[in-house]
PDB file of N, CA and C in Angstrom:
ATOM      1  N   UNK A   1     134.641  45.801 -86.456  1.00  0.00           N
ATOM      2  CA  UNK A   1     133.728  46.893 -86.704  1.00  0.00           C
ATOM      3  C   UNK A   1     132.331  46.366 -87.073  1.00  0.00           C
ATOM      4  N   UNK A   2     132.218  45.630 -87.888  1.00  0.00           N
ATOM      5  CA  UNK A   2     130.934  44.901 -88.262  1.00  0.00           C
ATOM      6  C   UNK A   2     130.673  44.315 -87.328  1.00  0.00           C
ATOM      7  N   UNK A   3     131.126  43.722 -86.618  1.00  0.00           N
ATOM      8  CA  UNK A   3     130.690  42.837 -85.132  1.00  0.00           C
ATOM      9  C   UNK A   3     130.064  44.175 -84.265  1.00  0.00           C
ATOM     10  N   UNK A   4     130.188  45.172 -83.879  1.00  0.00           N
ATOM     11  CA  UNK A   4     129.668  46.423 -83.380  1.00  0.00           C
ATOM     12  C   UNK A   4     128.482  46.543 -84.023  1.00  0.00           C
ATOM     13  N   UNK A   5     128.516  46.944 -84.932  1.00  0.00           N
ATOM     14  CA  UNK A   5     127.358  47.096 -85.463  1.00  0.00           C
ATOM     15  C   UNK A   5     126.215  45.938 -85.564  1.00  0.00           C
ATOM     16  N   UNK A   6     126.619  44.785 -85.344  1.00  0.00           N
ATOM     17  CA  UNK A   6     125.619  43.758 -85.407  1.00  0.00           C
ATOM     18  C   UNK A   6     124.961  43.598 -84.156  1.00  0.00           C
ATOM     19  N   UNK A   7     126.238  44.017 -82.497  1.00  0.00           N
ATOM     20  CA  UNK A   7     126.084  44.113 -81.085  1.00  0.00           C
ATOM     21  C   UNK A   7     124.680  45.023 -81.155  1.00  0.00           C
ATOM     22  N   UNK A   8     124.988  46.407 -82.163  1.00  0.00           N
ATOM     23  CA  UNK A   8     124.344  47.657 -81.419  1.00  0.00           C
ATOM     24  C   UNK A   8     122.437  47.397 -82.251  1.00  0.00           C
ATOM     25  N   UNK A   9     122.643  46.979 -83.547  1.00  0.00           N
ATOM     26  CA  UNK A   9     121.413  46.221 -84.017  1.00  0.00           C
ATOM     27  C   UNK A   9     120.882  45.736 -83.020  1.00  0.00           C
ATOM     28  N   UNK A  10     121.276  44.405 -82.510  1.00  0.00           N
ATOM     29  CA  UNK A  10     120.409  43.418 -81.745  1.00  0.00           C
ATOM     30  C   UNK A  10     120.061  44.194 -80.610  1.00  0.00           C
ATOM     31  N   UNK A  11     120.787  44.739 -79.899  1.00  0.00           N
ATOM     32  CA  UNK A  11     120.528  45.416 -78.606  1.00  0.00           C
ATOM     33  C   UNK A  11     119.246  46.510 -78.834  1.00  0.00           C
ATOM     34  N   UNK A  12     119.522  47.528 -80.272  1.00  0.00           N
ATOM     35  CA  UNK A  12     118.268  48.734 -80.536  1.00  0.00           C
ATOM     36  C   UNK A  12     117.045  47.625 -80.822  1.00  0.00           C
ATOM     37  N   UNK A  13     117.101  46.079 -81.027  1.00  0.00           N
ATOM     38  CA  UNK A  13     116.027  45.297 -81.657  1.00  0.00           C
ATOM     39  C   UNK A  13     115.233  45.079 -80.424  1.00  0.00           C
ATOM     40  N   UNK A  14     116.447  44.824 -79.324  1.00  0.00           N
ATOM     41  CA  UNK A  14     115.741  44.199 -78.054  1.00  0.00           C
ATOM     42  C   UNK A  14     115.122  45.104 -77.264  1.00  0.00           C
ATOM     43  N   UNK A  15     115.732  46.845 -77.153  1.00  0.00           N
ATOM     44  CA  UNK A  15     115.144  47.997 -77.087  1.00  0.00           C
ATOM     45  C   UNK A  15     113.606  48.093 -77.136  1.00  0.00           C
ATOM     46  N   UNK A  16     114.013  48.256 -78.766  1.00  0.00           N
ATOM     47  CA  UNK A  16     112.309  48.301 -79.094  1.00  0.00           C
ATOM     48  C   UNK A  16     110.869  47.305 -78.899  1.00  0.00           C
ATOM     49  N   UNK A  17     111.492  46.303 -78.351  1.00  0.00           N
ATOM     50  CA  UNK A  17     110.610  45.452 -77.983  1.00  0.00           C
ATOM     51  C   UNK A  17     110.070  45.225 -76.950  1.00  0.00           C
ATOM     52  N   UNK A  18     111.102  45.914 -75.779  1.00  0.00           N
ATOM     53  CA  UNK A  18     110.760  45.964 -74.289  1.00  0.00           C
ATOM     54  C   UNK A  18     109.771  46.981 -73.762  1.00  0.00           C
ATOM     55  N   UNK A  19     110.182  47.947 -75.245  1.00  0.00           N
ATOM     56  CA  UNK A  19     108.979  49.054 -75.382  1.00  0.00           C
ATOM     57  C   UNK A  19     107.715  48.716 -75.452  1.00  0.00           C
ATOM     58  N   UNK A  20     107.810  48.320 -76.421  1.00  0.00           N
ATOM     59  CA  UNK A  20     106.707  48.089 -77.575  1.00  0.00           C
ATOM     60  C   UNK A  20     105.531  47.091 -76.690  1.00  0.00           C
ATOM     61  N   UNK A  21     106.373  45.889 -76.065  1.00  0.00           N
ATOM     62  CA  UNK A  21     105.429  45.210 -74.988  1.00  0.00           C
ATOM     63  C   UNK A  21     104.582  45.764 -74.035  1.00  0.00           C
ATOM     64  N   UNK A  22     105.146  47.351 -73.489  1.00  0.00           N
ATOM     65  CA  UNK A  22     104.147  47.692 -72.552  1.00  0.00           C
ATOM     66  C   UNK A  22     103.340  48.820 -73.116  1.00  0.00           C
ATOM     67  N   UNK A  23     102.117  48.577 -72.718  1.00  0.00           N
ATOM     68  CA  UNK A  23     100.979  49.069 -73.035  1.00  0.00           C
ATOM     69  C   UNK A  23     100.386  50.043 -72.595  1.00  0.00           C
ATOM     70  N   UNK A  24      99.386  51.201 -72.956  1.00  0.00           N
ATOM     71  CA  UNK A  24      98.908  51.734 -72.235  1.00  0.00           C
ATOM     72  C   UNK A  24      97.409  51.433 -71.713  1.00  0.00           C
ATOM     73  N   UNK A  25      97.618  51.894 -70.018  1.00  0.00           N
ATOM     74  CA  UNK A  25      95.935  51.531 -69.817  1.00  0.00           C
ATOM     75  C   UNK A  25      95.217  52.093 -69.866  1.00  0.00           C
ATOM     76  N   UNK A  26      94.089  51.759 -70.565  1.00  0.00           N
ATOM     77  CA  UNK A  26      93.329  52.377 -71.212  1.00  0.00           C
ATOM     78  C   UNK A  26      92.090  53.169 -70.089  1.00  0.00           C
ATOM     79  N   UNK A  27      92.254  52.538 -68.967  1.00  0.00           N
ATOM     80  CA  UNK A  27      90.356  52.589 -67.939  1.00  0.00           C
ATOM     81  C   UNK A  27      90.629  53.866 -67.853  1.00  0.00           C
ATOM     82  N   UNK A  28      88.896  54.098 -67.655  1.00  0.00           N
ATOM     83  CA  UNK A  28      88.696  55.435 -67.473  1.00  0.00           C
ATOM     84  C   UNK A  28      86.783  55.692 -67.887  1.00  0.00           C
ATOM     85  N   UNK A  29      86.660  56.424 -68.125  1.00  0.00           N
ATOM     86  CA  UNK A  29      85.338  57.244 -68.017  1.00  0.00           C
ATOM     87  C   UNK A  29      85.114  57.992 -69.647  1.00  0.00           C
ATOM     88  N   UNK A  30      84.500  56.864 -70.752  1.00  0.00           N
ATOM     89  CA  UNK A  30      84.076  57.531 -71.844  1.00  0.00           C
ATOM     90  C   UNK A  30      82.746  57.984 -72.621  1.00  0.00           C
ATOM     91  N   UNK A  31      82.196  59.045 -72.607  1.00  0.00           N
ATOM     92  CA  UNK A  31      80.593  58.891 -73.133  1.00  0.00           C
ATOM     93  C   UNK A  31      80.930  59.886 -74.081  1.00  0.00           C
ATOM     94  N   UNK A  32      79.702  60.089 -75.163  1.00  0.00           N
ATOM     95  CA  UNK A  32      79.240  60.862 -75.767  1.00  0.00           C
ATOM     96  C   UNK A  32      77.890  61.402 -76.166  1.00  0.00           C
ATOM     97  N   UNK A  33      77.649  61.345 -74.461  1.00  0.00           N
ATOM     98  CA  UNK A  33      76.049  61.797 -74.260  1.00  0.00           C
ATOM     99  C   UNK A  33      76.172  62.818 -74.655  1.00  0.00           C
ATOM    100  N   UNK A  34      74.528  62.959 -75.366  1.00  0.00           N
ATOM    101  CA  UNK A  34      74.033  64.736 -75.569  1.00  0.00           C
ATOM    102  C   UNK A  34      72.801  64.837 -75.480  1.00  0.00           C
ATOM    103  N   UNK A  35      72.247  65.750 -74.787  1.00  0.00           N
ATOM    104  CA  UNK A  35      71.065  66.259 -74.886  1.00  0.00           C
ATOM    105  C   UNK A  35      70.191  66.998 -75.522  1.00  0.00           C
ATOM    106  N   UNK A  36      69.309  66.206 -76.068  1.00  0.00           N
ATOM    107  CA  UNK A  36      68.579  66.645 -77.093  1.00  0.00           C
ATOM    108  C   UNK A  36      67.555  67.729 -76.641  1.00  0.00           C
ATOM    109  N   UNK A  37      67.584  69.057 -76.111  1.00  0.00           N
ATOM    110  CA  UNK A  37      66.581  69.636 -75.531  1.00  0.00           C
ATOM    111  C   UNK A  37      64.793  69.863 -76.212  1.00  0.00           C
ATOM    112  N   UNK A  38      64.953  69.794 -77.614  1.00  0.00           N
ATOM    113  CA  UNK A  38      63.728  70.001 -78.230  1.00  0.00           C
ATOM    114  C   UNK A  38      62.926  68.785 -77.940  1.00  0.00           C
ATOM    115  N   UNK A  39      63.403  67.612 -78.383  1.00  0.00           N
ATOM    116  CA  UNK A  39      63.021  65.935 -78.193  1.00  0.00           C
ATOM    117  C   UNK A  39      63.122  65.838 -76.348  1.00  0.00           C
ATOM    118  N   UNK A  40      63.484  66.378 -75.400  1.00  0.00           N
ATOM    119  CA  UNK A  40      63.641  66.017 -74.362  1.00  0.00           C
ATOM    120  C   UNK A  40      64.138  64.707 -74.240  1.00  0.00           C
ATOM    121  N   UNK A  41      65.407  64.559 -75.140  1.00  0.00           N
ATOM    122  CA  UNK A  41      65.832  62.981 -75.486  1.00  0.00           C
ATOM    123  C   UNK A  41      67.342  63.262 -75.035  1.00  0.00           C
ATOM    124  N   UNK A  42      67.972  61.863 -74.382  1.00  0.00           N
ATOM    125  CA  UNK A  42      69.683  61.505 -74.512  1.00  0.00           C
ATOM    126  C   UNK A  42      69.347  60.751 -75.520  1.00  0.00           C
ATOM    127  N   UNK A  43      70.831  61.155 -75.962  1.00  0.00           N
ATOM    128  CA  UNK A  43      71.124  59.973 -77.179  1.00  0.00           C
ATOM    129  C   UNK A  43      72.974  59.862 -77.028  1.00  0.00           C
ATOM    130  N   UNK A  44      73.606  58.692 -77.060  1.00  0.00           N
ATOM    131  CA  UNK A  44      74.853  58.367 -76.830  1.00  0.00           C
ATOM    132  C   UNK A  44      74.879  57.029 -75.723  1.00  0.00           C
ATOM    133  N   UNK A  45      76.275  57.252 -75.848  1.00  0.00           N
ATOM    134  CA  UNK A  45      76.679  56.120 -74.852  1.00  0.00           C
ATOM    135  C   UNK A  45      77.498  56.775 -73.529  1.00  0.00           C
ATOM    136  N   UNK A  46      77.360  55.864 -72.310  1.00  0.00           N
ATOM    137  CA  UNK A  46      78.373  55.721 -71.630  1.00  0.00           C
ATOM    138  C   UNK A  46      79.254  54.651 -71.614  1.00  0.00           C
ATOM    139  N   UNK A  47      80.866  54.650 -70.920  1.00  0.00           N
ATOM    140  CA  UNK A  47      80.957  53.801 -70.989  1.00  0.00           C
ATOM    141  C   UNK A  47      82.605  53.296 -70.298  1.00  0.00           C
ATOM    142  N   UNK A  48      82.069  52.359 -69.419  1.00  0.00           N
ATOM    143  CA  UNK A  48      83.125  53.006 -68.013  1.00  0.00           C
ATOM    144  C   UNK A  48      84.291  51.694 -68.039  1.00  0.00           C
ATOM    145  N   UNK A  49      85.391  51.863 -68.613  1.00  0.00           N
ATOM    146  CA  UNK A  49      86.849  50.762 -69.082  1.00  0.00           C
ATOM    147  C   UNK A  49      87.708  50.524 -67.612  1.00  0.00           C
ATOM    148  N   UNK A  50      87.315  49.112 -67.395  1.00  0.00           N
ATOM    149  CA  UNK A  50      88.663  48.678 -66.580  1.00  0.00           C
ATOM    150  C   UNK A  50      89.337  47.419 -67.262  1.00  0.00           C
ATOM    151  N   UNK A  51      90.497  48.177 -67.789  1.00  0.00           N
ATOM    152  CA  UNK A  51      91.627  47.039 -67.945  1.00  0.00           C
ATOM    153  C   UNK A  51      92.234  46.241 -67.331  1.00  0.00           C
ATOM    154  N   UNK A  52      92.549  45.001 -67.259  1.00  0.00           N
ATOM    155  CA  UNK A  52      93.365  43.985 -66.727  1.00  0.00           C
ATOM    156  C   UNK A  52      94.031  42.741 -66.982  1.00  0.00           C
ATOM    157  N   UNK A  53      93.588  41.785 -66.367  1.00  0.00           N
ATOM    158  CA  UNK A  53      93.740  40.274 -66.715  1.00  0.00           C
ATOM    159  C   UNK A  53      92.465  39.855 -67.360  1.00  0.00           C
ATOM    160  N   UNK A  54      91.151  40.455 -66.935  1.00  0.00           N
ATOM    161  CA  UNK A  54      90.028  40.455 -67.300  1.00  0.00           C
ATOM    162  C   UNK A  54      89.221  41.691 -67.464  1.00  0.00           C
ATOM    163  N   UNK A  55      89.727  42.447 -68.441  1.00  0.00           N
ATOM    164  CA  UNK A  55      88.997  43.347 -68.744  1.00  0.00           C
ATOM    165  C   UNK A  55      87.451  43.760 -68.658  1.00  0.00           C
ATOM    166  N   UNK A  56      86.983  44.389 -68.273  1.00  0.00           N
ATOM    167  CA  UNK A  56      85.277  44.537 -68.544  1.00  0.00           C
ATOM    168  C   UNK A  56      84.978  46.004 -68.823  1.00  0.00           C
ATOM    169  N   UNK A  57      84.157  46.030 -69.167  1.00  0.00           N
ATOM    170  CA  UNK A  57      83.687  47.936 -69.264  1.00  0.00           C
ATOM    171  C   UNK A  57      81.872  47.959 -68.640  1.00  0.00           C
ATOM    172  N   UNK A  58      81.456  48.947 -68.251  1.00  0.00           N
ATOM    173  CA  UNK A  58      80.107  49.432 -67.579  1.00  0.00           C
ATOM    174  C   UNK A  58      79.912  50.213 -69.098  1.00  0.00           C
ATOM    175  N   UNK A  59      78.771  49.451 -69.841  1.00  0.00           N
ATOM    176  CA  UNK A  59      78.190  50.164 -70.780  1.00  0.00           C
ATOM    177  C   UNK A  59      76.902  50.322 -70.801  1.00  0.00           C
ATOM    178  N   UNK A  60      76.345  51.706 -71.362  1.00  0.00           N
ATOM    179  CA  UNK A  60      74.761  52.162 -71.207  1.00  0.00           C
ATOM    180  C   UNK A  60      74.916  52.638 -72.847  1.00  0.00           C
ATOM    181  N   UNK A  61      73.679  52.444 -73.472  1.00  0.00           N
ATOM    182  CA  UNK A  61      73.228  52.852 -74.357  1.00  0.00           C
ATOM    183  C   UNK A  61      72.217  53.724 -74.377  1.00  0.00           C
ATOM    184  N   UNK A  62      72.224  54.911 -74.540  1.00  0.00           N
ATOM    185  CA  UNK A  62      71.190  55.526 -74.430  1.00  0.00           C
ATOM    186  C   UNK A  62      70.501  56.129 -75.204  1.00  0.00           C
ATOM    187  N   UNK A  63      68.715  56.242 -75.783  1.00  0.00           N
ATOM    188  CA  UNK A  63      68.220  56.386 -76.964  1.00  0.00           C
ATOM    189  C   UNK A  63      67.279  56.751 -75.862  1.00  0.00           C
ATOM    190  N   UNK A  64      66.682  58.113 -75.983  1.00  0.00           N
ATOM    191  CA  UNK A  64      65.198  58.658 -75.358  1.00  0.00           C
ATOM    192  C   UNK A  64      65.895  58.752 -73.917  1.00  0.00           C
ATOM    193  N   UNK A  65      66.248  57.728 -73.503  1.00  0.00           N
ATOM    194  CA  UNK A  65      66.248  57.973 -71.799  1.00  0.00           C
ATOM    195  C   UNK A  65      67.518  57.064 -71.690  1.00  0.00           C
ATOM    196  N   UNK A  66      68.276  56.792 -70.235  1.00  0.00           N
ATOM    197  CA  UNK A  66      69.627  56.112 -69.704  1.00  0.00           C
ATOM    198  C   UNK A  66      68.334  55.216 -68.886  1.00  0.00           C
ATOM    199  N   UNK A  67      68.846  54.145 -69.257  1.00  0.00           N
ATOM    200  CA  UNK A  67      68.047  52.849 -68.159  1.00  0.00           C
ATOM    201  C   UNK A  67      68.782  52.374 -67.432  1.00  0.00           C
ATOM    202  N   UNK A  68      70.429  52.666 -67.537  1.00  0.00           N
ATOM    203  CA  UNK A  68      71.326  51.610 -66.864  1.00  0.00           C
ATOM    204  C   UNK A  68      72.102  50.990 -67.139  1.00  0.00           C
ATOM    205  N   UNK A  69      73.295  50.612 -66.761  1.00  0.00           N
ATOM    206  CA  UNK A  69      74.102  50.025 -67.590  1.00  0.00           C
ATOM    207  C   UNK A  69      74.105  48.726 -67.063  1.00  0.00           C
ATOM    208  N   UNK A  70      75.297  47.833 -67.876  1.00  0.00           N
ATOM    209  CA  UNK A  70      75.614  46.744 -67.501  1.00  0.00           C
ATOM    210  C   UNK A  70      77.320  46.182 -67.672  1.00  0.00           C
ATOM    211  N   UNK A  71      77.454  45.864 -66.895  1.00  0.00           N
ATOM    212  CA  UNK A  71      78.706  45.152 -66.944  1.00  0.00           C
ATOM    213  C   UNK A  71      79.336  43.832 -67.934  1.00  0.00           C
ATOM    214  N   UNK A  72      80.211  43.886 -68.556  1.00  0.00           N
ATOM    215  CA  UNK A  72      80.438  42.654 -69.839  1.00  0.00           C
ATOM    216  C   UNK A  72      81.920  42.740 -69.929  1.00  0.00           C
ATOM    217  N   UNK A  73      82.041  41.698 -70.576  1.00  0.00           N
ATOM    218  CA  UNK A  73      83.598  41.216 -70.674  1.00  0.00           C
ATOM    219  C   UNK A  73      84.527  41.838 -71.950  1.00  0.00           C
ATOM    220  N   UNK A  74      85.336  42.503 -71.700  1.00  0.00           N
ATOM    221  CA  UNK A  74      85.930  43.227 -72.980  1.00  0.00           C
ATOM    222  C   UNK A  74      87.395  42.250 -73.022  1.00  0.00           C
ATOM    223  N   UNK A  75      87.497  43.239 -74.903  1.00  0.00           N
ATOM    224  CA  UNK A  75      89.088  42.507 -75.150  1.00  0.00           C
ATOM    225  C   UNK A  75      89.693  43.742 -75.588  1.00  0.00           C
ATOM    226  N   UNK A  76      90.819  43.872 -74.800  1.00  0.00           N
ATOM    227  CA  UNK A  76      91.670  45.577 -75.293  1.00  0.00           C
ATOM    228  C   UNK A  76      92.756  44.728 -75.863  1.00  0.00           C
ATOM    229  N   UNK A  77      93.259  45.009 -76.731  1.00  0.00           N
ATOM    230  CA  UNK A  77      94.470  44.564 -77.472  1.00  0.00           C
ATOM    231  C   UNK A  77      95.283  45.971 -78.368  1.00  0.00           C
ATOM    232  N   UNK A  78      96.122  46.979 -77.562  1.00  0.00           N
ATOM    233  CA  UNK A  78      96.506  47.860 -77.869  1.00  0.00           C
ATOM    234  C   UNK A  78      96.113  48.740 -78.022  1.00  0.00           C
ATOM    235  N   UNK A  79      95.519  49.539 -79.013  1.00  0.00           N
ATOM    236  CA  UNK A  79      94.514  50.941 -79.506  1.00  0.00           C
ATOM    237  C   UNK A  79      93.094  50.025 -79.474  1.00  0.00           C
ATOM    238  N   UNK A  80      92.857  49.028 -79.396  1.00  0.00           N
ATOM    239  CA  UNK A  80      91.893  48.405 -80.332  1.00  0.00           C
ATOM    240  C   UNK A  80      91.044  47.954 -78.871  1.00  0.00           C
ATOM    241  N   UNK A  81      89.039  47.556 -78.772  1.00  0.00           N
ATOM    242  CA  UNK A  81      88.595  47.323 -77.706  1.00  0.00           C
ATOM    243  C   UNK A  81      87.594  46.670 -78.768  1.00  0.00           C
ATOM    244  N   UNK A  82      86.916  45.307 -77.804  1.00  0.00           N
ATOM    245  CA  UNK A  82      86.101  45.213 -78.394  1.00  0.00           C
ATOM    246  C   UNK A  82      85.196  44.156 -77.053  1.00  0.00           C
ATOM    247  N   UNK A  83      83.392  44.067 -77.010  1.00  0.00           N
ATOM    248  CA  UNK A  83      82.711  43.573 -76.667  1.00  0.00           C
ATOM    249  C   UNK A  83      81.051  43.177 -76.963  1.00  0.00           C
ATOM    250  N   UNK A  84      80.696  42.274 -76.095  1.00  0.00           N
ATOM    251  CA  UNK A  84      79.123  42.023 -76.701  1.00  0.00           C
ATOM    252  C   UNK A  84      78.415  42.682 -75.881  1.00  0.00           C
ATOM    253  N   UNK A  85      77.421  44.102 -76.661  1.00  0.00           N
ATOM    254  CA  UNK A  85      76.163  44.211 -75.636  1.00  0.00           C
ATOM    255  C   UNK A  85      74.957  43.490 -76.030  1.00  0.00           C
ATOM    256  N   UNK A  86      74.488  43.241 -74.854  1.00  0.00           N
ATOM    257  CA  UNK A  86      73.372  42.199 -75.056  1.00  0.00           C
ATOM    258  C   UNK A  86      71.911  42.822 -74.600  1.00  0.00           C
ATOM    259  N   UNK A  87      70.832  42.476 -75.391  1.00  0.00           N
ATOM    260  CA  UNK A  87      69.501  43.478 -74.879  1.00  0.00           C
ATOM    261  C   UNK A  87      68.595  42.574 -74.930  1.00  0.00           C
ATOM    262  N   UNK A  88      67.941  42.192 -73.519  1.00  0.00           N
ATOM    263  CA  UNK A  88      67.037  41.141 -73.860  1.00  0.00           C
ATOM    264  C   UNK A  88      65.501  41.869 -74.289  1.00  0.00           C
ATOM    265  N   UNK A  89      64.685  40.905 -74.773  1.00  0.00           N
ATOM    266  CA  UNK A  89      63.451  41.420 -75.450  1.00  0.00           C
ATOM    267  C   UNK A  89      62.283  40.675 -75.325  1.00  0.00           C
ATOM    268  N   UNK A  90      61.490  40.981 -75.225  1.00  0.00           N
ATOM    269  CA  UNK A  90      59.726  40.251 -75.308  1.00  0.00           C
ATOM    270  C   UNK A  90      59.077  40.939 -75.901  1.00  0.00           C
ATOM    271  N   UNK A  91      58.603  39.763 -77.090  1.00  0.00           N
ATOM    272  CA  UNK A  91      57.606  41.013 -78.281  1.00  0.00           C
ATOM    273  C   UNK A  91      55.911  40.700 -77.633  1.00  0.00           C
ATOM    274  N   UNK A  92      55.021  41.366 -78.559  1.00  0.00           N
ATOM    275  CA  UNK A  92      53.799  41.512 -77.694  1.00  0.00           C
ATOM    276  C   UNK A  92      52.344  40.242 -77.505  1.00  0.00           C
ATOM    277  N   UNK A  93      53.470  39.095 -78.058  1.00  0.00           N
ATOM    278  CA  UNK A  93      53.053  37.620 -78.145  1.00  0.00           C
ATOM    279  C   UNK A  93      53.561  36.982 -77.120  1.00  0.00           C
ATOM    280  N   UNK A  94      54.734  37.472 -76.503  1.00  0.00           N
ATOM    281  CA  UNK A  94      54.777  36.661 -75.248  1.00  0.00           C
ATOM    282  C   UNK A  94      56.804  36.114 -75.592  1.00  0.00           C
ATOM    283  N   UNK A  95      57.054  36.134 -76.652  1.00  0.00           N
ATOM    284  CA  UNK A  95      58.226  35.451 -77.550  1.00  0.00           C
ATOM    285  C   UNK A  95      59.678  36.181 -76.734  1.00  0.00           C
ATOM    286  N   UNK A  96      60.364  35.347 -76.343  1.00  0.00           N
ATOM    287  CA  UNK A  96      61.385  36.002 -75.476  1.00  0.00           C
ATOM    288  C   UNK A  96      63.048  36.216 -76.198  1.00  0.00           C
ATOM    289  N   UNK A  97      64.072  36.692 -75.903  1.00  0.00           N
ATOM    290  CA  UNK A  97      64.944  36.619 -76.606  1.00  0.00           C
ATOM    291  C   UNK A  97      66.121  37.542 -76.230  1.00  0.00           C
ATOM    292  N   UNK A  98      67.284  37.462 -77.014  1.00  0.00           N
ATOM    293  CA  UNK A  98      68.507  38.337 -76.724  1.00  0.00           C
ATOM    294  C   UNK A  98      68.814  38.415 -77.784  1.00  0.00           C
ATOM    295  N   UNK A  99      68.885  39.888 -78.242  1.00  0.00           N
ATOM    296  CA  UNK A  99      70.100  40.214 -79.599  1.00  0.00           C
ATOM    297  C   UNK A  99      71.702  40.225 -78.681  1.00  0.00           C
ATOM    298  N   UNK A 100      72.461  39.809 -79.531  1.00  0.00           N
ATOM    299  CA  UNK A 100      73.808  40.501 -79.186  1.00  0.00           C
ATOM    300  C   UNK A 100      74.288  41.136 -80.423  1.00  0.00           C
ATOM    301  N   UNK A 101      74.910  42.006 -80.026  1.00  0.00           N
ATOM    302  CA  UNK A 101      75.473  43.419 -80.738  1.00  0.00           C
ATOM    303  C   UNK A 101      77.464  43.462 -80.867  1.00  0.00           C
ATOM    304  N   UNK A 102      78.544  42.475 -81.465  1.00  0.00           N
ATOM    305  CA  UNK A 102      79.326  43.208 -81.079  1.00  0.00           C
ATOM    306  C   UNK A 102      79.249  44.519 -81.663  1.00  0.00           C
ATOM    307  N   UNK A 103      80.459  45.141 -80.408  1.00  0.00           N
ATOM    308  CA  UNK A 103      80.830  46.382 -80.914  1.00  0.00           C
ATOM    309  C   UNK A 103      82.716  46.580 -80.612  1.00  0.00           C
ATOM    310  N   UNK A 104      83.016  47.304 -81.442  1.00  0.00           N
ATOM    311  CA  UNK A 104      84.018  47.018 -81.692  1.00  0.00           C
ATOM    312  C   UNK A 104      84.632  48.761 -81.325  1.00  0.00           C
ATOM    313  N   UNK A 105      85.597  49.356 -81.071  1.00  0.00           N
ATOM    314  CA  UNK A 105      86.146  50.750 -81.136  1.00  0.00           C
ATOM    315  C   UNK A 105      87.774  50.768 -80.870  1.00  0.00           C
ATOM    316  N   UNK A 106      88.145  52.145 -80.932  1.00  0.00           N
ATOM    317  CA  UNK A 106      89.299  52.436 -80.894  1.00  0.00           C
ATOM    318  C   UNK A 106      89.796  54.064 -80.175  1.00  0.00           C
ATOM    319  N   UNK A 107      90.754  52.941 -79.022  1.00  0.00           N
ATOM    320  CA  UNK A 107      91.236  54.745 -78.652  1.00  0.00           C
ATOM    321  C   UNK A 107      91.800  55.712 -79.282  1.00  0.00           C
ATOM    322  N   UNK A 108      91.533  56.554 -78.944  1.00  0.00           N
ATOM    323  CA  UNK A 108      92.044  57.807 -79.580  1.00  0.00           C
ATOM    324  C   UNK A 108      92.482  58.869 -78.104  1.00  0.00           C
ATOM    325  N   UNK A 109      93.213  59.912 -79.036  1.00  0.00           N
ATOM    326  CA  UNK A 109      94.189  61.038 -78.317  1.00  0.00           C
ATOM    327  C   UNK A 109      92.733  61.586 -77.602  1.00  0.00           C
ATOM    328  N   UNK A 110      92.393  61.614 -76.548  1.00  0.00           N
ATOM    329  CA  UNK A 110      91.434  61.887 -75.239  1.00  0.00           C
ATOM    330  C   UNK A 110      89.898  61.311 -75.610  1.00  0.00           C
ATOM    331  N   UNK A 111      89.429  60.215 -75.919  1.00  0.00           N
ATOM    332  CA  UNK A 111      88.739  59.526 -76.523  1.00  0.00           C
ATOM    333  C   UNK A 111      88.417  58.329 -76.393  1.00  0.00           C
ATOM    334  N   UNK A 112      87.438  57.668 -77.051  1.00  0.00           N
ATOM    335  CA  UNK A 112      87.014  56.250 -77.604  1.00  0.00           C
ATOM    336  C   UNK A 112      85.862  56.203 -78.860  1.00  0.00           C
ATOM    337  N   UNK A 113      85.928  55.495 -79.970  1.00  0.00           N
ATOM    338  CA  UNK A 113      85.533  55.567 -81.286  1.00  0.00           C
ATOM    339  C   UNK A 113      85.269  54.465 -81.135  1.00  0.00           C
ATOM    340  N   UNK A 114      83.398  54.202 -80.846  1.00  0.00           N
ATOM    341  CA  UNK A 114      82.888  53.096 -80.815  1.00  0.00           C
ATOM    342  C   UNK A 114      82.373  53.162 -82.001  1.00  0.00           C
TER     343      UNK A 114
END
């Protein structure tokens, strides 16, 4: 009897693990643009998820106007996403440069929480 029960343990252990390994994919189409009609301003993001072996996402930031996005290398690890946007810059001396920004978010039930 105890031998049963130790069978049906290991087996619900190995169950849950065969589960638990597969994932959901996440790609798809997430923004939370809005239009500011008084300011004649967007403000939000787009931001377009393909999962894989090499994940990447199409991200735009948008503040006043959409300039465009860009393509970058993501890491999805379950609910969890994370990547670098990068914005290059020239101040009015001539001085050149790149911030990087991670950003980090999480899916949610019809969503993404950057």
């Amino acid at each position: 009897m105890l031998l049963r029960f130790f069978i049906a343990l290991i087996f619900s252990a190995c169950v849950g693990l065969s589960t638990a390994a597969v994932e959901r994919d996440h790609s798809g189409f997430y923004t939370d643009l809005k239009y500011i009609a008084e300011a004649d301003d967007y403000l939000g993001f787009r931001i377009d998820v393909h999962q894989g072996p090499k994940s990447t996402v199409e991200f735009e930031l948008c503040e006043g106007s959409c300039y465009g996005g860009e393509t970058l290398p993501a890491t999805i690890e379950g609910d969890q996403i994370s990547f670098v946007h990068e914005v290059s810059w020239t101040d009015s001396v001539g001085n050149a440069g790149i911030t990087r920004t991670p950003v980090t978010g999480r899916f949610v039930k019809g969503g993404l929480m950057l």
